[in-house]
PDB file of N, CA and C in Angstrom:
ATOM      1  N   UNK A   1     -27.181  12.678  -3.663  1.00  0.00           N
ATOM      2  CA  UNK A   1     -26.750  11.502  -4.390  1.00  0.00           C
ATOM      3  C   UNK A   1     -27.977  10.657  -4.710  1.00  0.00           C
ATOM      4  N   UNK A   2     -27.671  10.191  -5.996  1.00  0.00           N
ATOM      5  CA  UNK A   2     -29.301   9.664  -6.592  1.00  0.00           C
ATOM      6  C   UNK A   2     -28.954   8.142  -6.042  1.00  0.00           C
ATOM      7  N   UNK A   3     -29.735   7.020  -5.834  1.00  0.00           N
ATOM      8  CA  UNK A   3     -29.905   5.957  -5.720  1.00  0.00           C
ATOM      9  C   UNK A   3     -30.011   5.523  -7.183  1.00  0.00           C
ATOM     10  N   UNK A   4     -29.078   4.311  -7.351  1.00  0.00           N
ATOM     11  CA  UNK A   4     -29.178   3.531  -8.446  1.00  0.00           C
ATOM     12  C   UNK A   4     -29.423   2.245  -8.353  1.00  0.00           C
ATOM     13  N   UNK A   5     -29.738   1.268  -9.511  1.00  0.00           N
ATOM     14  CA  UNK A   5     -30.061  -0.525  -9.116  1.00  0.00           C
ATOM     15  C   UNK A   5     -28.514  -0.654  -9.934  1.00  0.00           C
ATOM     16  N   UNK A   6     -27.722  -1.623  -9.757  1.00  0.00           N
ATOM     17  CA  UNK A   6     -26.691  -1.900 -10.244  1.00  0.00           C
ATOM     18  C   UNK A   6     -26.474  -3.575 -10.420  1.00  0.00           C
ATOM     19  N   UNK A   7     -27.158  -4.434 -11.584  1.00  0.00           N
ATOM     20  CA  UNK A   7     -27.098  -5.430 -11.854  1.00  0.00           C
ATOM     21  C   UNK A   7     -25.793  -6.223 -11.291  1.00  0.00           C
ATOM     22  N   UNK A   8     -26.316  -7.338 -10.962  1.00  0.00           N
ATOM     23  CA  UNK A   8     -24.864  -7.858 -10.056  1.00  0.00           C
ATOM     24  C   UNK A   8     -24.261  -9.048 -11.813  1.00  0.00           C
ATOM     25  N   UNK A   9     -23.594  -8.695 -12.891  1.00  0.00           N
ATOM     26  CA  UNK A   9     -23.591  -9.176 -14.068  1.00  0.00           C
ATOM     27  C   UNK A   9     -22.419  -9.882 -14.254  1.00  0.00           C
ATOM     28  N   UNK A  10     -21.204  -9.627 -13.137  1.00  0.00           N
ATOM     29  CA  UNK A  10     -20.064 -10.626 -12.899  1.00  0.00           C
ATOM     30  C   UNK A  10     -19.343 -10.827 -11.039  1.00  0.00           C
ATOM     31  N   UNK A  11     -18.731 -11.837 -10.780  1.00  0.00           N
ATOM     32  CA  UNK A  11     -18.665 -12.299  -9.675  1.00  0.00           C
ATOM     33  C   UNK A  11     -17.831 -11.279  -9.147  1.00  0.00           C
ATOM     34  N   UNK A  12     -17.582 -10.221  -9.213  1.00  0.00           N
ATOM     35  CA  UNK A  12     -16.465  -9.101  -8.329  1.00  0.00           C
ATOM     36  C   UNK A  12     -16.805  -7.937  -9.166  1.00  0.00           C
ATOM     37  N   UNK A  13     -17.534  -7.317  -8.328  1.00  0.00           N
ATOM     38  CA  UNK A  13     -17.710  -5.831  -8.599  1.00  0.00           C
ATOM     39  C   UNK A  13     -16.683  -4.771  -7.445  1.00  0.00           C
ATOM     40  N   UNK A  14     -15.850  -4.071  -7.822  1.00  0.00           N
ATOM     41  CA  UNK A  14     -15.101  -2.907  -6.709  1.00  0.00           C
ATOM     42  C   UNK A  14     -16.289  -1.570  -7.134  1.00  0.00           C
ATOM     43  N   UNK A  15     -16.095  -0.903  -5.595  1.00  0.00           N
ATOM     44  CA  UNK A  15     -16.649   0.253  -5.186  1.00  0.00           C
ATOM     45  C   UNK A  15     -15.704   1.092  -4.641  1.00  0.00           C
ATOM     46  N   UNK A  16     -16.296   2.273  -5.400  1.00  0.00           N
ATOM     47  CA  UNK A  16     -14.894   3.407  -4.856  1.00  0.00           C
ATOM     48  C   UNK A  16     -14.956   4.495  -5.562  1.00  0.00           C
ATOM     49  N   UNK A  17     -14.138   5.841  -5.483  1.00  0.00           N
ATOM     50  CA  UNK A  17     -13.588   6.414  -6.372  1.00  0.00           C
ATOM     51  C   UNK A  17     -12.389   6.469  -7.219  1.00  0.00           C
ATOM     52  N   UNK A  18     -11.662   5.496  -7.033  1.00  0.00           N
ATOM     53  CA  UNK A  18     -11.127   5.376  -8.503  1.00  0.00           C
ATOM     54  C   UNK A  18     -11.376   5.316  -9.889  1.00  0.00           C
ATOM     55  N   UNK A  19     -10.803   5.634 -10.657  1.00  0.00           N
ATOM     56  CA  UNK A  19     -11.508   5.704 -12.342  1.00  0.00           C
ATOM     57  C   UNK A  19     -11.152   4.117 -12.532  1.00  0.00           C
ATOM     58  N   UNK A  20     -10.558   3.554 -11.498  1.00  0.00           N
ATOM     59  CA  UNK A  20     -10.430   1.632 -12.046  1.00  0.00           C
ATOM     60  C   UNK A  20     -11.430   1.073 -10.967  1.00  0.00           C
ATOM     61  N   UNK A  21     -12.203   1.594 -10.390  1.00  0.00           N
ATOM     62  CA  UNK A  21     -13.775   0.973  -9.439  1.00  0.00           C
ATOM     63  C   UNK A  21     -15.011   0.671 -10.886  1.00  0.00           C
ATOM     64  N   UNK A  22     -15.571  -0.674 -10.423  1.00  0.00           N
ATOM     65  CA  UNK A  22     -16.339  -1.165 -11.494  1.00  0.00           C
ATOM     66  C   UNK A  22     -17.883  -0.366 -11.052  1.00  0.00           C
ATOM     67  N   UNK A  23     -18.109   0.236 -10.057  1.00  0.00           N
ATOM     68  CA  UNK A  23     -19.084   1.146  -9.808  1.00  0.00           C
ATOM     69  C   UNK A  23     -18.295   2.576  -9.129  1.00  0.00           C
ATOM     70  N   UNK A  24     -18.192   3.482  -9.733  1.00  0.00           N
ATOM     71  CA  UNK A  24     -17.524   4.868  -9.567  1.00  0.00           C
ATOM     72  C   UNK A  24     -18.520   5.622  -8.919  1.00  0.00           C
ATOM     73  N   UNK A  25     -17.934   5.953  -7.511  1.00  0.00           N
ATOM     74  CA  UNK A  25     -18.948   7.030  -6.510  1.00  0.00           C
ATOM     75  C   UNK A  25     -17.879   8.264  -6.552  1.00  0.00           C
ATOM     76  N   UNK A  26     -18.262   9.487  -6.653  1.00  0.00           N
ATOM     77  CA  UNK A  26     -17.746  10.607  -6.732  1.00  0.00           C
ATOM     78  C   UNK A  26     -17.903  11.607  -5.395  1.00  0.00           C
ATOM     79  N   UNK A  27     -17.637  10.775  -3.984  1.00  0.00           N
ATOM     80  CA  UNK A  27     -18.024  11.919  -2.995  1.00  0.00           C
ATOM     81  C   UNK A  27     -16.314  11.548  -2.083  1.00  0.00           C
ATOM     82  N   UNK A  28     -16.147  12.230  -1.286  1.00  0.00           N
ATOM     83  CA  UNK A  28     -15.028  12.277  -0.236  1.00  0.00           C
ATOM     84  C   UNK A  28     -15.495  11.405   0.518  1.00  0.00           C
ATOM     85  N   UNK A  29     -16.537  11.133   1.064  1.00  0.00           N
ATOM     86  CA  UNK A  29     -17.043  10.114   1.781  1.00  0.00           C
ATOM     87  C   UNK A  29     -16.502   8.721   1.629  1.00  0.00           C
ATOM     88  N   UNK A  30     -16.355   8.501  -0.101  1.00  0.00           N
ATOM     89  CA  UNK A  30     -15.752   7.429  -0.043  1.00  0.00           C
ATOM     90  C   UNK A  30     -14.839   7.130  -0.736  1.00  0.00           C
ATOM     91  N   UNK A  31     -13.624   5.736  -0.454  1.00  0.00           N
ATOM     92  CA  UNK A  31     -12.177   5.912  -0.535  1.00  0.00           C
ATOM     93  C   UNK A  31     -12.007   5.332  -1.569  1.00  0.00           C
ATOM     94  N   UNK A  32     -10.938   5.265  -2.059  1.00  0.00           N
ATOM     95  CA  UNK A  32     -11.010   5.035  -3.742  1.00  0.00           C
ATOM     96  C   UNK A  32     -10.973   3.532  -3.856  1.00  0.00           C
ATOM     97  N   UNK A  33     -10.793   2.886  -2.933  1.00  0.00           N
ATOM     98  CA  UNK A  33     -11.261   1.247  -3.186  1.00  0.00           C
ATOM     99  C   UNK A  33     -11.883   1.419  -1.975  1.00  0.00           C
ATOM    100  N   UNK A  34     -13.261   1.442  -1.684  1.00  0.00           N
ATOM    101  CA  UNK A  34     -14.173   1.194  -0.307  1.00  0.00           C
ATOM    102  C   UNK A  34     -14.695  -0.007   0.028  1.00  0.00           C
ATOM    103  N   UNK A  35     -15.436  -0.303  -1.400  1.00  0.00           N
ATOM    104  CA  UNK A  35     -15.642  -1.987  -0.876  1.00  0.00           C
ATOM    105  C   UNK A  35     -15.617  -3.201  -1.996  1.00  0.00           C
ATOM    106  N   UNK A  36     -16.079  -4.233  -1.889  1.00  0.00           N
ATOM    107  CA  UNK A  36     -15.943  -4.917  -2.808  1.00  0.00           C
ATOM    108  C   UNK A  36     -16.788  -5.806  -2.626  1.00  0.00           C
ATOM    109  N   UNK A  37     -17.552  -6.095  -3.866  1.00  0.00           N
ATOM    110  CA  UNK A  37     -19.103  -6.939  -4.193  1.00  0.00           C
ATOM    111  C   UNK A  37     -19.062  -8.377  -4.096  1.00  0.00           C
ATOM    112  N   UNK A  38     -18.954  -9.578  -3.938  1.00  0.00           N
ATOM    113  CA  UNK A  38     -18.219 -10.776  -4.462  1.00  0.00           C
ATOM    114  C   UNK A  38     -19.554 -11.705  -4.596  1.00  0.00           C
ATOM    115  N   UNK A  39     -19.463 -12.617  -5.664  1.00  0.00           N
ATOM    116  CA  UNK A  39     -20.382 -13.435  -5.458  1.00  0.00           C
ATOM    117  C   UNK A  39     -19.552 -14.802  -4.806  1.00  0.00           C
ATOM    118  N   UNK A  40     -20.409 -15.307  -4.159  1.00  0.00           N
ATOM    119  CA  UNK A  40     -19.243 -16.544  -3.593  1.00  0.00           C
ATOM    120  C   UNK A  40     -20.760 -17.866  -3.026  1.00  0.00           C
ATOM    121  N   UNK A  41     -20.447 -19.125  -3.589  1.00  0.00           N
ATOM    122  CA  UNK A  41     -21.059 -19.896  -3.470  1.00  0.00           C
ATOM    123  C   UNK A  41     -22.813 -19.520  -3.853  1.00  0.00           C
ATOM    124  N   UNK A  42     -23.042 -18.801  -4.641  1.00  0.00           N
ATOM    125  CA  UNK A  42     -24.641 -18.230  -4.404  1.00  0.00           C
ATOM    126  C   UNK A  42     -25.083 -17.352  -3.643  1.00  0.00           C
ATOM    127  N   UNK A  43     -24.296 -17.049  -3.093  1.00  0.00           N
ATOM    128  CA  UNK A  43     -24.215 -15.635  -2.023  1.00  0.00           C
ATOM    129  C   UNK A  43     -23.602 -13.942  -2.356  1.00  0.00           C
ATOM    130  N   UNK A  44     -24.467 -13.307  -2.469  1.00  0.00           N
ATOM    131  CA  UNK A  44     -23.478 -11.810  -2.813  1.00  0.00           C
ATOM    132  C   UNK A  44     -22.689 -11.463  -1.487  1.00  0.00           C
ATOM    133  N   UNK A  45     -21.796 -11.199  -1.121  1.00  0.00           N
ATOM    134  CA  UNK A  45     -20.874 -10.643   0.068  1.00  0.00           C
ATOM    135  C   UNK A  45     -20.548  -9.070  -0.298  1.00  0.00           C
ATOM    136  N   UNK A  46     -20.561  -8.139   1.136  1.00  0.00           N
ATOM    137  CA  UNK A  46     -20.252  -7.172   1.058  1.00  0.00           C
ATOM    138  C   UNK A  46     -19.066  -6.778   1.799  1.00  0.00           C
ATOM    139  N   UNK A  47     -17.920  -6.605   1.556  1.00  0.00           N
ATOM    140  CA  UNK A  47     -16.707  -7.129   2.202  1.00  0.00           C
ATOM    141  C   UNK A  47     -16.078  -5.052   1.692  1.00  0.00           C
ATOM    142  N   UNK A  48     -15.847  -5.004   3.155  1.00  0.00           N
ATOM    143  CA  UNK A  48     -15.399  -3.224   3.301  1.00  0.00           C
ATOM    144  C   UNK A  48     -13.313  -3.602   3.356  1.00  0.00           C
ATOM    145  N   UNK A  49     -13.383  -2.668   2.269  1.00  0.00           N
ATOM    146  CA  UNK A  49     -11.484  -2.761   1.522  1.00  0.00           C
ATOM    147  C   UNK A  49     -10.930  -1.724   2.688  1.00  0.00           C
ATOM    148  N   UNK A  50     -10.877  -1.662   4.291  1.00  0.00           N
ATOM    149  CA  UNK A  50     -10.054  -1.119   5.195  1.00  0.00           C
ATOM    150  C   UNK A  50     -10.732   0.502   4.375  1.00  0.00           C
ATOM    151  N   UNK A  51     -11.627   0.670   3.798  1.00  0.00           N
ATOM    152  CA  UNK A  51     -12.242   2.080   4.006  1.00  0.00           C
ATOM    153  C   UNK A  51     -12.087   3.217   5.364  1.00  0.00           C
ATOM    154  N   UNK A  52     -11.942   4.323   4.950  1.00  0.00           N
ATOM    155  CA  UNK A  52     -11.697   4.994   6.129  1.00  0.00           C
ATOM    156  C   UNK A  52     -13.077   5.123   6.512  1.00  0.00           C
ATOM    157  N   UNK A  53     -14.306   5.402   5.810  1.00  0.00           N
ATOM    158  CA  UNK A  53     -15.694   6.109   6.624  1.00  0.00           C
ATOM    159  C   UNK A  53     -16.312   4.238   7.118  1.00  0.00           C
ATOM    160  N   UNK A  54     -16.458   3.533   6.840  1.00  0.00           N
ATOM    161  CA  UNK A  54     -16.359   2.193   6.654  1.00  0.00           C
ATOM    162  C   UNK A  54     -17.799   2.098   5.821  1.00  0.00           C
ATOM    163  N   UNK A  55     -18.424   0.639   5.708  1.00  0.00           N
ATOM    164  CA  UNK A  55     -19.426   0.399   4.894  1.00  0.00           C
ATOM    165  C   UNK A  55     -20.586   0.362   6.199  1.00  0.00           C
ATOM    166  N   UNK A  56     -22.252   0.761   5.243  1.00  0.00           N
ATOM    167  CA  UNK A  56     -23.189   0.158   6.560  1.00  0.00           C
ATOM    168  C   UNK A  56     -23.818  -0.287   5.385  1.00  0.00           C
ATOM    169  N   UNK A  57     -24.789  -1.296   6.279  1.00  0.00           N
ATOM    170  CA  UNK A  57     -25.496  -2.461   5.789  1.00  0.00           C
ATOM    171  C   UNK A  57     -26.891  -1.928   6.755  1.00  0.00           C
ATOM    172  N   UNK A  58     -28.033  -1.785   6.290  1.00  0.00           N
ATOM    173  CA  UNK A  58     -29.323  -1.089   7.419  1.00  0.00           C
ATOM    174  C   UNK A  58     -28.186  -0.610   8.588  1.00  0.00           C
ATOM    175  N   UNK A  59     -27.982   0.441   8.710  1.00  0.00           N
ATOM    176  CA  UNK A  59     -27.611   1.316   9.447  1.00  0.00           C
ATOM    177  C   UNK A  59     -26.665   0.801  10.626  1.00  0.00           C
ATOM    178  N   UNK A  60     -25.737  -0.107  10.410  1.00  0.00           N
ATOM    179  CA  UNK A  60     -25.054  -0.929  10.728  1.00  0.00           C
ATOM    180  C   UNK A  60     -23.816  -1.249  10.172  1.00  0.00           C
ATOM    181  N   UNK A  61     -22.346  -0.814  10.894  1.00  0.00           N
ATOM    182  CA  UNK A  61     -21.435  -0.826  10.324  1.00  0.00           C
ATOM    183  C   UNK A  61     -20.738  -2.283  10.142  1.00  0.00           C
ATOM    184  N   UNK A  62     -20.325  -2.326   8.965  1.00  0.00           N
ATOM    185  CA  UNK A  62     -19.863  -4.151   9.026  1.00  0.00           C
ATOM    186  C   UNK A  62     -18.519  -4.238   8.204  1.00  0.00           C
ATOM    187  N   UNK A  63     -17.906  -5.318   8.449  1.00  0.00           N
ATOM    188  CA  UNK A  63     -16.778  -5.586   7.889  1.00  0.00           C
ATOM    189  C   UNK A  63     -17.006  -6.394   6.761  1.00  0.00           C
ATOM    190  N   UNK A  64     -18.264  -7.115   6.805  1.00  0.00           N
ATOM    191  CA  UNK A  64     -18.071  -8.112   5.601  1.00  0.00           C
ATOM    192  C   UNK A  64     -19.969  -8.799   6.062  1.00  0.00           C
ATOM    193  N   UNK A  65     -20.496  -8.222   5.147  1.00  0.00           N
ATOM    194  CA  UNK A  65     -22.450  -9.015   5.189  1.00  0.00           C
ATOM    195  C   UNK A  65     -22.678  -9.755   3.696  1.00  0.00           C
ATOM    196  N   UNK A  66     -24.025 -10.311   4.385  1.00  0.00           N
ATOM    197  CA  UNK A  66     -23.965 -11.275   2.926  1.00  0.00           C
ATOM    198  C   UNK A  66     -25.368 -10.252   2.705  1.00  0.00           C
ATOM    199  N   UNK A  67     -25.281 -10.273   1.244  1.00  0.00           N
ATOM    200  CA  UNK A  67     -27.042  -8.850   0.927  1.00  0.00           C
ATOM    201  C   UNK A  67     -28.041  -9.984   0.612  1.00  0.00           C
ATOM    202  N   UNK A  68     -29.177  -9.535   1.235  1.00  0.00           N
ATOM    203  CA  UNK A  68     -30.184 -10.533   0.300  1.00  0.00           C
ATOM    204  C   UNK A  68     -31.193  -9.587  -0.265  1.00  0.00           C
ATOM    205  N   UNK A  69     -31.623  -9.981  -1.069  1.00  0.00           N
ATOM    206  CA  UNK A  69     -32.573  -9.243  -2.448  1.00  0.00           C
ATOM    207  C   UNK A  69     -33.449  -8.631  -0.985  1.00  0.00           C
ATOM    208  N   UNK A  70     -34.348  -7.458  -1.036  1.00  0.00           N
ATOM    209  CA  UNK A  70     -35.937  -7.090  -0.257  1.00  0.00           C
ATOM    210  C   UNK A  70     -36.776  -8.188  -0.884  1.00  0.00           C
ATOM    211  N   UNK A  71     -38.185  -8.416  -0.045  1.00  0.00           N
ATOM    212  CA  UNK A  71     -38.950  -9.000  -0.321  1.00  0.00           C
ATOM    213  C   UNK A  71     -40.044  -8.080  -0.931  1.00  0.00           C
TER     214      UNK A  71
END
């Protein structure tokens, strides 16, 4: 699986394999709504939709992180 940059260009991006996910991943790994992007107060949030494999954040499983850009 290639790594992509995915402009954050409106406040709710869904992740998943569904053909209605605003970023479409094509593996079994992940569930057809897995997670969901949100911008909230100036903050991006990474908030996991009850996924079965769940989400990680640096190698760390989480229910809900806020991302900040790398330096």
């Amino acid at each position: 699986m290639a790594d992509a940059v995915v402009p954050l260009m409106i406040n709710r991006i869904l992740v998943g394999r569904s053909e209605l996910a605003d970023v479409r991943i094509d593996s079994a790994f992940v569930s057809r709504y897995h997670s969901l992007i949100v911008r909230e107060n100036g903050c991006d949030l990474l908030i996991d939709l009850g996924s079965t494999n769940g989400v990680l954040v640096n190698g760390k499983r989480v229910v809900r992180a806020q991302l900040k850009h790398p330096i």
